[in-house]
Protein backbone atom coordinates (compact mmCIF):
# COMPACT_ATOMS: atom_id res chain seq x y z
CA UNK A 1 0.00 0.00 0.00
CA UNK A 2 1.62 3.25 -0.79
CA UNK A 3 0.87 6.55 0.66
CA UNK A 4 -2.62 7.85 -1.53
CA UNK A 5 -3.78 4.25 -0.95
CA UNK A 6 -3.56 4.93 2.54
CA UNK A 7 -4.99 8.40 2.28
CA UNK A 8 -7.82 7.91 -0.28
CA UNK A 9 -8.89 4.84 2.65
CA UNK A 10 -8.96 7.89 5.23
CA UNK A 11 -11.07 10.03 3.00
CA UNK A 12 -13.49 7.56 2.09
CA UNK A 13 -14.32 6.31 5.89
CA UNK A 14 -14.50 9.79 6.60
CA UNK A 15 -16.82 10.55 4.10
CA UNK A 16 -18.90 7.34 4.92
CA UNK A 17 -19.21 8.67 8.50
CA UNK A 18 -19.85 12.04 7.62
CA UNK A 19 -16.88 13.37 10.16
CA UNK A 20 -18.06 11.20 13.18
CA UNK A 21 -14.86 9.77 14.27
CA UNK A 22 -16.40 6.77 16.18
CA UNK A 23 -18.23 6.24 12.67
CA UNK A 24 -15.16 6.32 10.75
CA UNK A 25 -13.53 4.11 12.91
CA UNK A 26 -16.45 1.70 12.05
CA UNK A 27 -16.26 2.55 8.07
CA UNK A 28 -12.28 2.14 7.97
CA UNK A 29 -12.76 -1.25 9.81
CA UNK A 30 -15.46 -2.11 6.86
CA UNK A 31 -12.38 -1.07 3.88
CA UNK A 32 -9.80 -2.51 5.79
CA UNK A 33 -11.65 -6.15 5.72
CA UNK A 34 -11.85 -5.83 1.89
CA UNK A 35 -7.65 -5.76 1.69
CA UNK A 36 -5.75 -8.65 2.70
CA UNK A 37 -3.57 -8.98 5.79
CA UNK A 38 -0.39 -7.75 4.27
CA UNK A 39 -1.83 -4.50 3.16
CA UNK A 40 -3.44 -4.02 6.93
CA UNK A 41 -0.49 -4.30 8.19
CA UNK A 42 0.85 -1.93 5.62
CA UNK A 43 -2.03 0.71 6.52
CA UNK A 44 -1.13 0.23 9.93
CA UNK A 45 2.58 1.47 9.31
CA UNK A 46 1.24 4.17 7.38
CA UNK A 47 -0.85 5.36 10.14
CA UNK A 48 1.77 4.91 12.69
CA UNK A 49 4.52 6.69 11.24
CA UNK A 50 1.98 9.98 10.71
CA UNK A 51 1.10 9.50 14.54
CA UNK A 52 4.45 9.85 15.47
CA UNK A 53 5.46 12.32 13.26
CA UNK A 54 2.45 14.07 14.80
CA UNK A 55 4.23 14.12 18.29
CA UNK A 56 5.63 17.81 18.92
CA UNK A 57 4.75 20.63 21.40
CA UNK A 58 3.40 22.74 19.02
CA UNK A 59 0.88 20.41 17.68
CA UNK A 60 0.24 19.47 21.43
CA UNK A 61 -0.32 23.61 22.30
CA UNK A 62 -3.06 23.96 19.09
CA UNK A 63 -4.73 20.67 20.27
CA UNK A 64 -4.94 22.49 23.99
CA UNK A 65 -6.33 25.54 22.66
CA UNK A 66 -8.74 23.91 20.17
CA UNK A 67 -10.05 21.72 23.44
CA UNK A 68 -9.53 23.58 26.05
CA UNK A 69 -6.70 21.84 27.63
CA UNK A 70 -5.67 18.43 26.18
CA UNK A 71 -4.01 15.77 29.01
CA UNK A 72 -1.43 13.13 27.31
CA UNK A 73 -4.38 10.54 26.76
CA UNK A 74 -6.25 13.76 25.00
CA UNK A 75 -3.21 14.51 22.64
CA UNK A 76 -2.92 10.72 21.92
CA UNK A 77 -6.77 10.76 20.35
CA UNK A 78 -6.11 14.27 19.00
CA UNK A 79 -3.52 12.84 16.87
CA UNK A 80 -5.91 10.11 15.81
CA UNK A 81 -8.00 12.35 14.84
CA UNK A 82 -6.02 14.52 12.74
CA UNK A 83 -4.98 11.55 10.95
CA UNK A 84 -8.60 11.44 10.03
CA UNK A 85 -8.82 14.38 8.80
CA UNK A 86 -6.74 13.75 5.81
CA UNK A 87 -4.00 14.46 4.25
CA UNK A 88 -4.51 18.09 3.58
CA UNK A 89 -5.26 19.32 7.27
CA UNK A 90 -2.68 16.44 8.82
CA UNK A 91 0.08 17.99 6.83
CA UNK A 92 -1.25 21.51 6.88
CA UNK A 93 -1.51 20.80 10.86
CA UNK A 94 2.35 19.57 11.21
CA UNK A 95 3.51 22.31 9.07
CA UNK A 96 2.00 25.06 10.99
CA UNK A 97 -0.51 24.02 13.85
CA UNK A 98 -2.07 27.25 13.82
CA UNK A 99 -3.21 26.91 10.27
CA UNK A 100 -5.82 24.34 11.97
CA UNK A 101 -8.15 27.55 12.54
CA UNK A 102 -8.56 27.83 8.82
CA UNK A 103 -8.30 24.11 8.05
CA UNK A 104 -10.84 22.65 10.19
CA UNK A 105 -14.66 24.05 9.04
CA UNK A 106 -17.10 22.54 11.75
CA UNK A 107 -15.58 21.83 15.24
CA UNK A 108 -17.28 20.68 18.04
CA UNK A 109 -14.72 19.70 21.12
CA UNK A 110 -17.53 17.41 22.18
CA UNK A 111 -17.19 15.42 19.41
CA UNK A 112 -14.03 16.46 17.27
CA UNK A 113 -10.58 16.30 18.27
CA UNK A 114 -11.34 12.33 19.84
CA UNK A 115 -10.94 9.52 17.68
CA UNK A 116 -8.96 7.13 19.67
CA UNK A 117 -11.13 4.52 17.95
CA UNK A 118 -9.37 5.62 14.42
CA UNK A 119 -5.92 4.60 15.82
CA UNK A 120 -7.34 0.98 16.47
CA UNK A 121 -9.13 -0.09 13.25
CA UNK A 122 -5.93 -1.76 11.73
CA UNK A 123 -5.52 -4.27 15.06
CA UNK A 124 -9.34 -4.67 14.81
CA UNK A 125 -9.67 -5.60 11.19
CA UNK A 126 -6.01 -7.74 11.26
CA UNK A 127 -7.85 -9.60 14.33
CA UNK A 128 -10.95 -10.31 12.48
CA UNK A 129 -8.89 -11.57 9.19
CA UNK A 130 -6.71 -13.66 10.71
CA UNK A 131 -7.35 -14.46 14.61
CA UNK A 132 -4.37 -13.28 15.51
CA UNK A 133 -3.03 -9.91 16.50
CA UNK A 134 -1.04 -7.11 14.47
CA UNK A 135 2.78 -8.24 13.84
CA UNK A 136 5.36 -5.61 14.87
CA UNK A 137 5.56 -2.97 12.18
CA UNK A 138 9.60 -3.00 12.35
CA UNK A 139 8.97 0.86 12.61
CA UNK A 140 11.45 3.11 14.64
CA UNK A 141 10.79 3.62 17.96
CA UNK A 142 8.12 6.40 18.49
CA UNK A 143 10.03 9.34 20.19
CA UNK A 144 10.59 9.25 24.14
CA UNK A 145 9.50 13.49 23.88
CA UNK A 146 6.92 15.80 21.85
CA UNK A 147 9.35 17.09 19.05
CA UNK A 148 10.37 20.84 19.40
CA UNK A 149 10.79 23.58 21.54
CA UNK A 150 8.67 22.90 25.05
CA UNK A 151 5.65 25.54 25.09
CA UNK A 152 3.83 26.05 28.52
CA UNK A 153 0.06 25.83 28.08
CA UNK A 154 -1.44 27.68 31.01
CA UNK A 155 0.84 30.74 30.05
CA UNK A 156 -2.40 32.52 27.59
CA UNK A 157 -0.08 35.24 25.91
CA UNK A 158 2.56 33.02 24.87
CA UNK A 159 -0.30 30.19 22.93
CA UNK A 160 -2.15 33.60 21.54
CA UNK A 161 1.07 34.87 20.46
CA UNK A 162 2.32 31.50 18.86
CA UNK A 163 -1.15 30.48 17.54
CA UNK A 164 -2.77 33.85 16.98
CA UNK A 165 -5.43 32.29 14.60
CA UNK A 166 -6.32 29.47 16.87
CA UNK A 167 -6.05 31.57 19.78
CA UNK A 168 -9.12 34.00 18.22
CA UNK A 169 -11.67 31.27 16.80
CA UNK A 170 -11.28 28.79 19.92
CA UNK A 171 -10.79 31.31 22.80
CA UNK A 172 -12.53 34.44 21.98
């Protein structure tokens, strides 16, 4: 599976689910039982490699401000999530978090910004193939701490000052 394969699966459960990220989770599950195992496991490197790519303090900040605080569990979904969102706002994201204002149309923190499900459906739909569970992806080890320059969260004028954007359409 090569890297549109693995994005054009994103959009489509996204699109299935109309943005519900328990519902994607669902839809990708549903595509991912059409491959065969190899290419799971394939989609599952893909999506692992973007999830730890997506570990840096900046990307950790705009997921704070965009939920109103985001604990390590919180980031971990967030980057799920963002995943989801495709290729366009997961690279927009990484390149500049605070582009995620203008990237991400509806937002509700109830709902959005969660899809720990997402980061499961390759172990689910590998489980249901084959019985077993997901082989080691012989990926590098994910790194020990967020990439970047530490940002403090509680201090407001530094995040409105790094993520002016952000800082005006999710704390007004």
């Amino acid at each position: 599976m090569d890297e549109t394969e693995f994005w054009e699966l994103i959009d489509a459960s996204r699109e299935a689910a109309e943005g519900d990220p328990e519902e994607q989770a669902d839809a990708l599950v549903e595509r991912l039982l059409a491959l065969d195992p190899d290419a799971v496991v394939d989609f599952a490197r893909h999506f692992e490699a973007r999830y730890n790519r997506a570990y840096s303090w900046d990307l950790w900040a705009a997921a704070s401000v965009m939920l109103g605080g985001a604990s390590d569990d919180a980031f971990d979904y967030f980057r799920c999530w963002l995943i989801g969102q495709g290729r366009e706002v997961f690279e927009g994201g990484l390149h500049d978090p605070d582009q995620l204002a203008e990237l991400v149309d509806d937002f509700d923190e109830s709902v959005d910004g969660d899809a720990e499900e997402l980061g499961y459906a390759a172990d689910e739909a590998y489980e249901q193939m084959t019985g077993g569970v997901m082989p080691d992806l012989e990926l590098p080890p994910p790194p020990r701490e967020p990439l970047g320059a530490y940002l403090d969260f509680d201090d407001e004028r530094t995040m409105a000052e790094r993520f002016p954007t952000l800082w005006d359409r999710f704390r007004p």
